[in-house]
Protein backbone atom coordinates (compact mmCIF):
# COMPACT_ATOMS: atom_id res chain seq x y z
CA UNK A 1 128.64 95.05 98.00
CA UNK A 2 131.51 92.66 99.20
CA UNK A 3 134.10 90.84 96.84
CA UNK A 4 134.11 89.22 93.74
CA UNK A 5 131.57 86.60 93.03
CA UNK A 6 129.13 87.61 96.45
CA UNK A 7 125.74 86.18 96.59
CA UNK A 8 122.86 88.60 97.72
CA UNK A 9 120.36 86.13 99.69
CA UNK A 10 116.72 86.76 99.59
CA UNK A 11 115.41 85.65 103.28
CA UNK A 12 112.17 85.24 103.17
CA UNK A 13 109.82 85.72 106.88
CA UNK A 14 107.81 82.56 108.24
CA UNK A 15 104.49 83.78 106.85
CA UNK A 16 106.04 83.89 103.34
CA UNK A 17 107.11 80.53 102.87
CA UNK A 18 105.10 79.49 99.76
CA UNK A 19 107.17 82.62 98.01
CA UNK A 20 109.25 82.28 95.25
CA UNK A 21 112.94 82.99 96.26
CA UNK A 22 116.38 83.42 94.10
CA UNK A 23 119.68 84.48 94.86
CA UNK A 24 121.63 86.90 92.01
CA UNK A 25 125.01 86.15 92.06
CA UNK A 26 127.16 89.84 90.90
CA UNK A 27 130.58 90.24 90.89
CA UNK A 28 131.80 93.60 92.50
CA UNK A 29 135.09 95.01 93.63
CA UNK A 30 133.07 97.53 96.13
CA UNK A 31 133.58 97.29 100.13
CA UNK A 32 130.45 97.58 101.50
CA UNK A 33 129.38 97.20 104.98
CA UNK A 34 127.45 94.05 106.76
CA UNK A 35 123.86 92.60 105.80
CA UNK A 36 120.84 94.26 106.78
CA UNK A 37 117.18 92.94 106.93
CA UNK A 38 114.95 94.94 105.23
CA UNK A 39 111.65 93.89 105.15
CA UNK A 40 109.50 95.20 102.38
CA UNK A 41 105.77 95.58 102.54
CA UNK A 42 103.74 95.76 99.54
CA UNK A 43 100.22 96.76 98.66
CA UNK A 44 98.40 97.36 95.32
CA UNK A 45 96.88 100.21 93.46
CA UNK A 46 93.41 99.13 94.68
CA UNK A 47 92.39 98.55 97.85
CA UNK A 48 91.31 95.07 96.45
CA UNK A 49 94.25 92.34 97.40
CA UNK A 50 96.76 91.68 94.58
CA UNK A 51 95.65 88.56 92.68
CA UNK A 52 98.88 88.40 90.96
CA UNK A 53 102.29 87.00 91.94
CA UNK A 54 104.75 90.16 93.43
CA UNK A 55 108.19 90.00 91.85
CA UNK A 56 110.24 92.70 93.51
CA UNK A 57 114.03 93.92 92.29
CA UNK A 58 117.19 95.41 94.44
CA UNK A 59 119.52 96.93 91.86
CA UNK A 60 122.20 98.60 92.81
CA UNK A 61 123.09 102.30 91.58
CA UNK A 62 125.10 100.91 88.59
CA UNK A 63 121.37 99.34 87.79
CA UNK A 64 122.71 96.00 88.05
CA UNK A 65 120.44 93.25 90.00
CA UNK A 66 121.42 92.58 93.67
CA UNK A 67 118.17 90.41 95.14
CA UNK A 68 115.21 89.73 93.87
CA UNK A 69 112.39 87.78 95.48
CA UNK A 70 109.23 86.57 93.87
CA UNK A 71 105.90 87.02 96.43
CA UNK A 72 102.99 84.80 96.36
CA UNK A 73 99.17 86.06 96.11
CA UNK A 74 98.21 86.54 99.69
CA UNK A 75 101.20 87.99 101.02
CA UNK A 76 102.29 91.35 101.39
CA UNK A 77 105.88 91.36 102.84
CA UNK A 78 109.36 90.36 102.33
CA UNK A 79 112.64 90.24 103.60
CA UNK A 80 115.79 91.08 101.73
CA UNK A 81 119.65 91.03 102.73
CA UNK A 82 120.89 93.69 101.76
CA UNK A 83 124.35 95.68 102.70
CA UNK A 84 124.31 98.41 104.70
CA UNK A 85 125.36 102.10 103.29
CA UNK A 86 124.70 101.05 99.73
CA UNK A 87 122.24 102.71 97.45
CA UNK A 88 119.42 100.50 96.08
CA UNK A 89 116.25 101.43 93.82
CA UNK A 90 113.84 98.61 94.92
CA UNK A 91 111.00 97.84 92.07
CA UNK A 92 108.25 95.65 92.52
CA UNK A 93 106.03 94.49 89.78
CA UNK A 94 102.97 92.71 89.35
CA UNK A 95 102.39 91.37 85.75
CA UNK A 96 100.30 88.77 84.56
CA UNK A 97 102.98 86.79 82.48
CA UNK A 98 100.70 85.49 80.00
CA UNK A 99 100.21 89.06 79.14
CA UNK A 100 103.71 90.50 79.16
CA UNK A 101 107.33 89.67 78.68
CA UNK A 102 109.00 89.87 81.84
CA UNK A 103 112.72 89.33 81.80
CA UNK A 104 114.13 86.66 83.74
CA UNK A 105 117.44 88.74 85.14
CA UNK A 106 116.33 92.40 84.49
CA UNK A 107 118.70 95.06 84.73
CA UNK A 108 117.24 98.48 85.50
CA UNK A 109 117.86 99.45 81.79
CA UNK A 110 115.30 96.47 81.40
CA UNK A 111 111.81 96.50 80.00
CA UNK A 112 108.73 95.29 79.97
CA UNK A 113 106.60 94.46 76.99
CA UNK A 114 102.89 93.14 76.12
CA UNK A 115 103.22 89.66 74.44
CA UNK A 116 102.87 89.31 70.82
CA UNK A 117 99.42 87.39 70.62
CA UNK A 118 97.96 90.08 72.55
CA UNK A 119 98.95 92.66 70.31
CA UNK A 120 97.84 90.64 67.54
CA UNK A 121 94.38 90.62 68.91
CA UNK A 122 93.96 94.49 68.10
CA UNK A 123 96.99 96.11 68.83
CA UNK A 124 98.49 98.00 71.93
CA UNK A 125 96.84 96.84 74.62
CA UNK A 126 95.58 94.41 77.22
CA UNK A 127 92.34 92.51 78.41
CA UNK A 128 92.57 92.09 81.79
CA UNK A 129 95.24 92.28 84.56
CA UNK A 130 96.96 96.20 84.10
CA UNK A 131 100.74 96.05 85.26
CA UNK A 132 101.16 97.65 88.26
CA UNK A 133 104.68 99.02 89.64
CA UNK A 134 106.06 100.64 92.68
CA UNK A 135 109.18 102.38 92.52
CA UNK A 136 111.55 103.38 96.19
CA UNK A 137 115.23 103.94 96.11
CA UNK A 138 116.37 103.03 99.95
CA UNK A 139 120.50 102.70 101.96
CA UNK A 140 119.86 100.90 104.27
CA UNK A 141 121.47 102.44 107.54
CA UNK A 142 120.35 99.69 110.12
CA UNK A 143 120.18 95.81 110.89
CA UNK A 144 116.70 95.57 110.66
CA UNK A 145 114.74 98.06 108.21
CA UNK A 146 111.47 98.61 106.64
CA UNK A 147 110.21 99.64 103.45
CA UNK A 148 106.75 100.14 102.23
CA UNK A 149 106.05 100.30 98.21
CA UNK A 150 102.31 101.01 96.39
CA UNK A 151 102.15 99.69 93.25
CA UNK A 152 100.41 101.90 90.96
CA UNK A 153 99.32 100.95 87.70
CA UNK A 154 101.07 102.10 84.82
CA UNK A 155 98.07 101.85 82.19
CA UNK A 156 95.29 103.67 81.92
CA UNK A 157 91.51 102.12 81.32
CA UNK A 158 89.43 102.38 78.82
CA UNK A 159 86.30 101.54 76.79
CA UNK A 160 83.99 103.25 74.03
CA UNK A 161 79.79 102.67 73.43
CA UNK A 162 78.90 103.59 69.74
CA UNK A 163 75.23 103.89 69.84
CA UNK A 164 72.53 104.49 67.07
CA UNK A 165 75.00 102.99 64.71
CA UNK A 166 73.57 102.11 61.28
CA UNK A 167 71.05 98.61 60.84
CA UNK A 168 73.87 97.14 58.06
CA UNK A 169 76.89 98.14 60.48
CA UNK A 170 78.91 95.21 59.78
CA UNK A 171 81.93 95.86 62.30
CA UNK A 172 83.72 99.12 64.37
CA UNK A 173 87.02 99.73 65.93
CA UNK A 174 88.41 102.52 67.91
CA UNK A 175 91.77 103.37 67.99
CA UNK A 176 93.47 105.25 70.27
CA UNK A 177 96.97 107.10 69.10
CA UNK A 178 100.21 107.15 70.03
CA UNK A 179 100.14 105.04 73.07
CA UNK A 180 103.67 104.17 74.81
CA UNK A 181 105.20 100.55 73.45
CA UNK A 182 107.18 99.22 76.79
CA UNK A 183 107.58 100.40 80.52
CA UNK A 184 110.94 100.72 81.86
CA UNK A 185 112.41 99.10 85.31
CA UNK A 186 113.20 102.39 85.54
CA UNK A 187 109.63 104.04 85.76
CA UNK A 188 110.06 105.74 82.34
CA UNK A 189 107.79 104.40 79.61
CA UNK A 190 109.43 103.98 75.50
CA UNK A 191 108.46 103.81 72.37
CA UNK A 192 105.17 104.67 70.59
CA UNK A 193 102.45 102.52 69.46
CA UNK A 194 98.91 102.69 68.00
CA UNK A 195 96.18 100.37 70.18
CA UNK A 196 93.17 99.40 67.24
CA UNK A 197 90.26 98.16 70.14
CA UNK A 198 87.53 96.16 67.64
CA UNK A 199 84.26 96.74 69.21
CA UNK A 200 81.42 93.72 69.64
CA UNK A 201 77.87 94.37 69.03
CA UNK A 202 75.68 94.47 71.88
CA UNK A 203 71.88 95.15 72.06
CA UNK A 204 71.69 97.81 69.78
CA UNK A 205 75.08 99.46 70.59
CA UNK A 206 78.79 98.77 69.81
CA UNK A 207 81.52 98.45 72.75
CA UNK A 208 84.57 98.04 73.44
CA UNK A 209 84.41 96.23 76.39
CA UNK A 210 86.87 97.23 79.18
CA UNK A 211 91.02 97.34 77.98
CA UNK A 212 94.17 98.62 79.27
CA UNK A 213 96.66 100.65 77.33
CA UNK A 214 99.80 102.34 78.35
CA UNK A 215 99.54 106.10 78.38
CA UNK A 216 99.75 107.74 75.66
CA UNK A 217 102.97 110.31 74.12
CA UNK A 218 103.47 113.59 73.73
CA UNK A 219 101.10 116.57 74.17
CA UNK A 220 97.72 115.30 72.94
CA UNK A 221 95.16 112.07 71.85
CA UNK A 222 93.56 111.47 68.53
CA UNK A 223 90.43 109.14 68.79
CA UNK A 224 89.08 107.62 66.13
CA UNK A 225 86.28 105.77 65.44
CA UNK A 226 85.96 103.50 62.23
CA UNK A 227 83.38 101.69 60.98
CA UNK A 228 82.16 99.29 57.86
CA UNK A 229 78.24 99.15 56.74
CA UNK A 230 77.09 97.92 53.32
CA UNK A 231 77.85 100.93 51.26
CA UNK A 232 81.57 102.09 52.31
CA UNK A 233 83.91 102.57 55.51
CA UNK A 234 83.69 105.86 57.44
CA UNK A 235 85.95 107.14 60.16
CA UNK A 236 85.80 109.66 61.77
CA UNK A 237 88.54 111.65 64.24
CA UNK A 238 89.30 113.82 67.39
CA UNK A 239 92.31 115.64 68.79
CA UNK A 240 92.15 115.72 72.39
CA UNK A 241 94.44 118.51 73.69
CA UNK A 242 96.05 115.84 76.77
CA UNK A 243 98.16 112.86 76.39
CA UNK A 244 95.88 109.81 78.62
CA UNK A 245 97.07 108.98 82.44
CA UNK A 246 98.07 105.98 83.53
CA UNK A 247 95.77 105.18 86.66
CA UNK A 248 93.29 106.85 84.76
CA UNK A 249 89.73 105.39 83.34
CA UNK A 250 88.65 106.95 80.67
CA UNK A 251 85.26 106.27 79.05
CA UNK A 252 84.20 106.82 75.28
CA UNK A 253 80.46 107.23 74.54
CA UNK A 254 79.61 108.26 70.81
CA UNK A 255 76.31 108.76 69.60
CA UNK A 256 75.43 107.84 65.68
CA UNK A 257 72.83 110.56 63.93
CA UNK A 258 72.29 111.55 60.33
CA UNK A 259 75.80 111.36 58.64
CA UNK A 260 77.50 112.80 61.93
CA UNK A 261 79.20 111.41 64.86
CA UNK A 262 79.14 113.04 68.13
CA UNK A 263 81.02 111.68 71.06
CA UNK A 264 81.01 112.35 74.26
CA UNK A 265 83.60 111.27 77.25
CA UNK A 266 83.36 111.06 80.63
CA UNK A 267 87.04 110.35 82.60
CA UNK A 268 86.18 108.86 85.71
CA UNK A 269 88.39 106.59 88.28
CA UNK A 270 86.81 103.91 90.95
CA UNK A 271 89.86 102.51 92.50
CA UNK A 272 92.06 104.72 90.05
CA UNK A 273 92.44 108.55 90.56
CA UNK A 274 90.10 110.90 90.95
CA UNK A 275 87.67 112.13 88.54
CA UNK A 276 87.73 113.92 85.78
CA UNK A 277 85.22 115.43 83.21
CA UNK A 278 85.74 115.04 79.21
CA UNK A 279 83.59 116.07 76.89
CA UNK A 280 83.55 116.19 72.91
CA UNK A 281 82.56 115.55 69.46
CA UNK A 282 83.11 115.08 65.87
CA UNK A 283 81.78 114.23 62.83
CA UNK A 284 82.41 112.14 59.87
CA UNK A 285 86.01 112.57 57.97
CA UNK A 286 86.46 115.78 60.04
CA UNK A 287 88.95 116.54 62.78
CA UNK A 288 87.81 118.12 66.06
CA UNK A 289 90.39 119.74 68.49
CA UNK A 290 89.41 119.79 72.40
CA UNK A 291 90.67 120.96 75.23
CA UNK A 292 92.40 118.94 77.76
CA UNK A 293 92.30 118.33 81.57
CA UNK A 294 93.99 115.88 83.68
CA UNK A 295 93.12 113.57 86.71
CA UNK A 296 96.04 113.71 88.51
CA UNK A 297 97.30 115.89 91.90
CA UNK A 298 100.87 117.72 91.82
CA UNK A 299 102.61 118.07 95.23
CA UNK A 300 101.16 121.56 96.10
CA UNK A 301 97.55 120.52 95.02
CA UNK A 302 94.46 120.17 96.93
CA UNK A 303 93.05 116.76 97.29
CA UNK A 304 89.84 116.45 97.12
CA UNK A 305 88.25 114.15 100.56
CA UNK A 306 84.74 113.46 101.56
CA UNK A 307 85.56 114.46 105.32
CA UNK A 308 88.41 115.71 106.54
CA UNK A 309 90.71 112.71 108.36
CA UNK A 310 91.40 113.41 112.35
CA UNK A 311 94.70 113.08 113.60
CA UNK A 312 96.33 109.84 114.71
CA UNK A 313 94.48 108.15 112.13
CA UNK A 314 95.28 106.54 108.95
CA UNK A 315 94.58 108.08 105.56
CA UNK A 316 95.37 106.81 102.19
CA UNK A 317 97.92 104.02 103.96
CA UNK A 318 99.25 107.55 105.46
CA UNK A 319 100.06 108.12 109.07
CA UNK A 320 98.19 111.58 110.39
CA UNK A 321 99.95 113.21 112.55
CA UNK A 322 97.94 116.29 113.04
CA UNK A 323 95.64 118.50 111.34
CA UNK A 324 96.09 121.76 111.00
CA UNK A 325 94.47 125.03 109.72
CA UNK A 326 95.33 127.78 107.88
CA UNK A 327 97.61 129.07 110.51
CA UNK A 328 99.70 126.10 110.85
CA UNK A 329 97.75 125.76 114.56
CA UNK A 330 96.52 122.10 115.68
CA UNK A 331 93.19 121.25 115.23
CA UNK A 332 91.28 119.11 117.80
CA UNK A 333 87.90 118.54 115.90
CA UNK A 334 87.73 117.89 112.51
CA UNK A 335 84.15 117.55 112.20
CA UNK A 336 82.34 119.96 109.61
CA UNK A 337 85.65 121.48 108.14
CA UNK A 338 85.71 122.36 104.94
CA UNK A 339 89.49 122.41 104.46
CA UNK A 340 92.39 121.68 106.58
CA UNK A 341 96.28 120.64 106.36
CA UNK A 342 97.10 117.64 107.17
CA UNK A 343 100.79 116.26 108.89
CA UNK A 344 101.64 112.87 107.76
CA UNK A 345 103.90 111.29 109.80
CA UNK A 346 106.56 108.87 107.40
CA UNK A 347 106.24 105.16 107.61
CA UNK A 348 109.98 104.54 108.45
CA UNK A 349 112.37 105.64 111.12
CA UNK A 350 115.57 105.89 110.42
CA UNK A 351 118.25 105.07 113.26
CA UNK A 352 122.29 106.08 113.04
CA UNK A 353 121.56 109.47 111.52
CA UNK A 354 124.10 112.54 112.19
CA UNK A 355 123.47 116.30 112.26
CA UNK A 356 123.85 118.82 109.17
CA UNK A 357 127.09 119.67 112.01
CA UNK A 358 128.92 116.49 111.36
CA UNK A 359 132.04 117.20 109.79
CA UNK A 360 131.87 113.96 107.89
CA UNK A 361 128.23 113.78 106.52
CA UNK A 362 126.42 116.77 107.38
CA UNK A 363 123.60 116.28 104.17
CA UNK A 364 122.78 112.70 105.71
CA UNK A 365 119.76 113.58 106.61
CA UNK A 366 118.90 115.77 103.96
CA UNK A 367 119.90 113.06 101.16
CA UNK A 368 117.39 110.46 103.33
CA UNK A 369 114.29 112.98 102.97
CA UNK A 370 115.32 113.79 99.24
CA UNK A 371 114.86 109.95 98.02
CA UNK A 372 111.90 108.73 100.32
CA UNK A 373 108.89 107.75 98.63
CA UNK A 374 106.09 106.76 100.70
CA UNK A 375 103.35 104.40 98.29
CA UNK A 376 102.45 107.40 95.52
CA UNK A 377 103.63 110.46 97.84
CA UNK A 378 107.08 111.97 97.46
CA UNK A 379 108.36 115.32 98.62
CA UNK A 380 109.17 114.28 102.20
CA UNK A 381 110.68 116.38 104.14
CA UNK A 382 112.79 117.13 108.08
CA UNK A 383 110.34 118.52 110.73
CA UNK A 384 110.92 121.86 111.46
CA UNK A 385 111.08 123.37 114.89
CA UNK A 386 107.15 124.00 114.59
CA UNK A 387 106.99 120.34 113.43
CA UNK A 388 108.54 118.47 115.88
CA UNK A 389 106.44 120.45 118.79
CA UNK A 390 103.33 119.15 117.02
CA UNK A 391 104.33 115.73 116.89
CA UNK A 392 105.36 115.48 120.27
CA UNK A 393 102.21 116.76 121.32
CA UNK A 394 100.87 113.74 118.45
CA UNK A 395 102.39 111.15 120.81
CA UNK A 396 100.64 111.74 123.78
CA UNK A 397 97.25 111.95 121.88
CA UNK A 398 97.52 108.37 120.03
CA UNK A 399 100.00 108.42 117.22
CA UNK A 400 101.75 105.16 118.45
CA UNK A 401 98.00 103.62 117.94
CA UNK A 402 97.97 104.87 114.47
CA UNK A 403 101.52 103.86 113.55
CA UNK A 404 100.11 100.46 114.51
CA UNK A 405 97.07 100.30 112.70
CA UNK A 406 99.68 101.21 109.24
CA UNK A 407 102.05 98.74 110.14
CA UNK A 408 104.68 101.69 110.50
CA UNK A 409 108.18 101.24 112.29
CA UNK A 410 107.12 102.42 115.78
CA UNK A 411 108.94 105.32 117.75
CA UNK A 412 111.59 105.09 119.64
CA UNK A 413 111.95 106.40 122.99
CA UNK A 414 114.83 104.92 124.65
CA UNK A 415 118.05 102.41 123.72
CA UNK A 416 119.03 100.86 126.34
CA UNK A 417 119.38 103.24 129.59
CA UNK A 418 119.72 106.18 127.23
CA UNK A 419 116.89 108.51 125.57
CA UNK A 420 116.39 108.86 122.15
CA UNK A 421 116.06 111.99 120.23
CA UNK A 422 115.07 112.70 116.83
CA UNK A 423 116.26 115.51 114.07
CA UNK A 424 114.19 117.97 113.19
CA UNK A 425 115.10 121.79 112.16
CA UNK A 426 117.21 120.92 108.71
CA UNK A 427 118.70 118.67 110.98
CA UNK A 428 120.50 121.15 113.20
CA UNK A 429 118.05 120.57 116.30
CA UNK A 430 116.42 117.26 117.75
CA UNK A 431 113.45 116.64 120.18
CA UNK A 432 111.91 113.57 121.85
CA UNK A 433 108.60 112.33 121.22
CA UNK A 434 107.29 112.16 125.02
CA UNK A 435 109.36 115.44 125.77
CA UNK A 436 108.64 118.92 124.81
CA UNK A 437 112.44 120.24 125.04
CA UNK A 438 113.94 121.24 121.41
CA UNK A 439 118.07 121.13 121.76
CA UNK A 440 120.82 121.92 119.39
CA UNK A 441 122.18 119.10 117.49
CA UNK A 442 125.84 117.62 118.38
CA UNK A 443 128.11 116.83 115.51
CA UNK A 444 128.81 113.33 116.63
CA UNK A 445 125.89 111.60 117.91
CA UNK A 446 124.14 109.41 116.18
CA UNK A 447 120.04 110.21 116.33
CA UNK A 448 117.21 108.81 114.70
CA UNK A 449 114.76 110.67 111.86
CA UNK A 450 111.55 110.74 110.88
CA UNK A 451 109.98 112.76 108.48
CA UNK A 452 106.97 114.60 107.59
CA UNK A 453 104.54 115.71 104.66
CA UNK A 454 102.05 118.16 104.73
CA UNK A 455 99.19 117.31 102.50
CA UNK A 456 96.12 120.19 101.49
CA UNK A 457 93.03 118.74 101.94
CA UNK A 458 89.08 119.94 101.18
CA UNK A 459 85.78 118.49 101.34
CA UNK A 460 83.42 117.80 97.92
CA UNK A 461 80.49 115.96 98.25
């Protein structure tokens, strides 16, 4: 940052003028380098436009607020002056704030909170409108230079049908236990709470109706399901051997029938995750242990697809660069695979990047890959010498089309009168994208980078 007492502007582009801007004054004793533009482009968990308005954060790495710049509904991008060489983590959130307590200067210590009334309504939870958050750290290294953020959501869903409940059954509740109290600016969730979900009588069964809760702590659930008829209370419990994902929505059924109640679950995720199966039961004043499962995909998983994507397309807000099979080869038809491998192609591009040979920086490069986040996808990574031949073989068969289409930073091919080259190999070699020569990297020159993920994909119908 500059001197004492510098003011971090928010600029905002022409087709966000009905945003919300403010400034954050800091005081700093840092020398940092000039403003840069970085526009930031924003998009929700759901493929459904975000209702809600888009505050988004720039703290620095002390995690003290630099910019922030409140979006409209309706937009999805932003501009932000911000100074070049300095480390940001940018967060964007989209709250409801009649549902939670937002704070008005966050740091990145900061938290967020459900409101009081809601938790008076049954405890732990929320209604309607689960918080989403996206999370990328960024240093800016140009004038101009983009960002794109997913917001995920950070609760999971949930609801529970008691059927064949008793004629006198006077009222019900299911509580879930221990669900996480606050989410962090961060992206770590705090504290522990228990979310009590009264159910309402309809036709002849009990439900919950559809709520959000934050996940839940530690290494399992407990369910339980209470309820009052004329004689006594009864309650009755499960252990389920998983804590509950956020981005996850889980559904409850429980079935009623002489003295004993068995539940069964099904975890399933339209606009969420993907799915995942649950199944269980209990009976009353007992406790039943089950085994646990999740819905979510670690970095070297396979993810499951209905076809298999072709290259130069997009995929999940991802750029494909090429497909591949088992042998790392390029596939031209895509049609009737089963499985394949697919090369995404990042979002950015990254000008003003030296060589692993520079004397000065050589793990520029490497530190760029190591904190790029692309919407939920980490793990980003240099192309290697294989790499880069494939994507310059990408270019001439419609990548620029599909970089389009995602509203990626396009290639670059020349500055000026000169040619530009790209890193690739640990950043010790470079290549063109319209040229198929690979050449050592110099330890001065300043090239550009993109980077690469491969992704395993395969079919289920």
């Amino acid at each position: 940052m500059s001197h004492l007492h510098e003011t971090i502007l928010a600029c905002l582009a022409a087709a966000m003028l009905a945003s919300c801007e403010k400034a954050i004054e800091q005081q700093t004793s840092a020398t940092t380098g000039r403003q840069t533009a970085v526009t930031v482009y924003t998009r929700g968990a759901s493929d459904a436009a975000i209702d809600l308005p888009v505050h988004v954060y720039a703290f620095d790495k002390d995690g003290a607020l630099r910019a922030a710049v409140t979006l409209q509904p309706g937009s999805d991008a932003m501009q932000l002056a911000l100074h070049e060489g300095m480390q940001y983590r940018v967060v964007a959130v989209a709250a409801d704030e009649t549902l939670y307590n937002l704070p008005a200067e966050p740091t990145l210590a900061s938290v967020i909170t459900l409101k009081t009334d809601e938790r008076q309504q049954g405890g732990g939870y929320v209604t309607s409108a689960p918080l989403q958050m996206g999370f990328a750290d960024i240093t800016p290294a140009a004038q101009e230079t983009s960002l794109h953020i997913k917001l995920g959501y950070q609760h999971c869903s949930f609801s529970a049908v008691l059927a064949n409940m008793p004629d006198d059954c006077s009222s019900a509740t299911v509580t879930v236990a221990q669900t996480y109290a606050e989410m962090g600016f961060d992206g770590q969730m705090n504290g522990n709470t228990t979310a009590t979900i009264p159910c309402q009588k309809t036709g002849d069964a009990w439900q919950t109706g559809e709520v959000y809760l934050f996940p839940t702590t530690g290494q399992q659930t407990v369910f339980t399901v209470s309820f009052t008829d004329s004689d006594s209370q009864y309650s009755s419990s499960a252990t389920y051997r998983d804590i509950l994902h956020a981005g996850v929505h889980y559904i409850i059924g429980a079935t009623y029938a002489e003295g004993a109640m068995l539940v069964s679950g099904n975890v399933s995720a339209p606009e969420w995750t993907s799915t995942v199966n649950l199944d269980f039961s209990f009976g009353n004043d007992t406790q039943t242990v089950v085994n646990g499962g999740t819905g979510t995909h670690g970095a070297d998983d396979v993810v499951a697809v209905t076809d298999i994507p072709a290259a130069a397309t997009v995929w999940n807000d991802h750029v494909v660069a090429a497909v591949l099979d088992d042998q790392g080869e390029s596939l031209d038809n895509t049609e009737g695979l089963a499985a394949a491998t697919l090369l995404l192609l990042s979002l950015n591009d990254w000008p003003n990047v030296v060589s692993a040979a520079n004397a000065d920086n050589p793990s520029m490069a490497a530190d760029i890959a190591a904190g790029y986040s692309e919407y939920d996808m980490g793990d980003w990574t240099i192309p290697t010498h294989e790499q880069a031949a494939l994507l310059t073989q990408a270019y001439g068969d419609g990548l620029p089309a599909a970089l389009t289409e995602a509203e990626a930073s396009p290639v670059v091919l020349t500055k000026g009168s000169s040619n530009v080259r790209y890193l690739c190999s640990d950043a010790t070699e470079t290549f063109r994208f319209n040229d198929s020569g690979i050449l050592s990297a110099g330890t001065t020159v300043k090239y550009h980078l993109r980077l690469v993920r491969q992704v395993k994909v395969a079919v289920t119908r």
